[in-house]
Protein backbone atom coordinates (compact mmCIF):
# COMPACT_ATOMS: atom_id res chain seq x y z
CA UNK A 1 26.04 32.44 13.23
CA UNK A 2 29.93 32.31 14.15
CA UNK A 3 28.92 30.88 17.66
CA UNK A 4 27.21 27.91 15.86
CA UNK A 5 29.73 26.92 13.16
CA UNK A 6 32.24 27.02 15.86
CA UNK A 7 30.53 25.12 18.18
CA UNK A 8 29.92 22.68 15.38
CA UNK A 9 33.25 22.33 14.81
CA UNK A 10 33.53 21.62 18.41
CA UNK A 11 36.29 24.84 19.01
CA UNK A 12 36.08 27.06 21.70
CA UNK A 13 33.68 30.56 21.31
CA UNK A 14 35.67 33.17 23.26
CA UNK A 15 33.77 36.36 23.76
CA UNK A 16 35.86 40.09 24.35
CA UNK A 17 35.20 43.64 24.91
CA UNK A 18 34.87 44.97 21.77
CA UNK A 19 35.17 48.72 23.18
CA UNK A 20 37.91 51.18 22.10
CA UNK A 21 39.58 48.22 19.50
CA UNK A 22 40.23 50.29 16.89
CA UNK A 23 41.54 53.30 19.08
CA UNK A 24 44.65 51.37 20.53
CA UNK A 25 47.22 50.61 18.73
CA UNK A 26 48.15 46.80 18.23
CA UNK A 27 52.26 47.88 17.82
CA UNK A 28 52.87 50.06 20.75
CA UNK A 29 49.36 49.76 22.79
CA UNK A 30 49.52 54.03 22.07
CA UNK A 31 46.10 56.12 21.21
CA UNK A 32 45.57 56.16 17.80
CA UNK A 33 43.55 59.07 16.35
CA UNK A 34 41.65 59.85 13.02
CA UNK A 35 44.19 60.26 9.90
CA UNK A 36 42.36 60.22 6.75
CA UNK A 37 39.17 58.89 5.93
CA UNK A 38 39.23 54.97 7.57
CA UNK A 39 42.87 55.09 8.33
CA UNK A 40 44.04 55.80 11.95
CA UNK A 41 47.64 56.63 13.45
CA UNK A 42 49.29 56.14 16.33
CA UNK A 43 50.51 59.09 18.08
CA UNK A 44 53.20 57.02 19.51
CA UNK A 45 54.88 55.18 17.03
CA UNK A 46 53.06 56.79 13.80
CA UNK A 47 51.65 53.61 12.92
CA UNK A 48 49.12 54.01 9.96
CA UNK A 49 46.58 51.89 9.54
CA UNK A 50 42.98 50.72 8.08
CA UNK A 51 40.49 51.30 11.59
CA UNK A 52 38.93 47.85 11.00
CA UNK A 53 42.55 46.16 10.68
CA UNK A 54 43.40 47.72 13.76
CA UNK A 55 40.45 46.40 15.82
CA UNK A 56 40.87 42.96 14.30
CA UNK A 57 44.79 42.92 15.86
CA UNK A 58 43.29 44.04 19.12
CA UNK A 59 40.44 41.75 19.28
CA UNK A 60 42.46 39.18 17.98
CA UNK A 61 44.96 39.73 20.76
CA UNK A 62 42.69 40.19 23.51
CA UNK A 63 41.13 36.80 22.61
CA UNK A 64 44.16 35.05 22.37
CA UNK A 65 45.22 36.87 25.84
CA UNK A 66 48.59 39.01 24.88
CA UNK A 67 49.45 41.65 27.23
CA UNK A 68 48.05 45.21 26.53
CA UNK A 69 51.64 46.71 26.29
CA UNK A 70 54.37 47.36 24.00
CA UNK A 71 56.53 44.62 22.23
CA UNK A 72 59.68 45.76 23.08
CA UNK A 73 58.95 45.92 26.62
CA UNK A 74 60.74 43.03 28.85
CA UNK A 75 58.52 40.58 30.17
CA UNK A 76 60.15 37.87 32.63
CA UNK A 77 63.47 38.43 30.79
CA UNK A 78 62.84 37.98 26.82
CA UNK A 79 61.94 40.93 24.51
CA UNK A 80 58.89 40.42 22.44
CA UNK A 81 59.57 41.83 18.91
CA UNK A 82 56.73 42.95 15.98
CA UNK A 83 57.38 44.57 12.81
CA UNK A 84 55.43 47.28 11.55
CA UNK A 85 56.18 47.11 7.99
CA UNK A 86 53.93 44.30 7.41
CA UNK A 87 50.57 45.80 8.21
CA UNK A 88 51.20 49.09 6.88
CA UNK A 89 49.39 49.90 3.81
């Protein structure tokens, strides 16, 4: 159903692995594990976070093509830079 409306809306359909999305985390590209109930932490940064919100970063960034690594980390001479405060809930 999304391939069609976006096809009718003439934008691209871009297709990614969906594996292991809600075990990385979209902050620090760390393992997150099981925390309570839906929510998952990272056991790098201790990002906590809903499971689904965390796949829907990753997928979102894989689609989009970001690096799988962590925002402070140089690349070609600028720092990238995310908050955590904002998705935390």
């Amino acid at each position: 159903m999304l391939e069609y409306k976006l096809k009718w809306l003439n934008l691209p359909v871009r297709y990614v692995n969906p594996k292991n999305s809600s075990k990385v985390c979209p902050v620090r590209s760390g393992s997150m594990a099981s925390y309570l109930g839906r929510l998952m932490k990272c056991e790098e940064c201790g990002l906590i976070m809903d499971r689904d919100i965390v796949a829907v970063l990753n997928l979102q960034m894989r689609g989009e093509g970001f690096p799988q690594r962590a925002p402070n980390e140089i690349i070609e001479g600028e720092r990238l830079r995310m908050s955590t405060k904002d998705y935390v809930t």
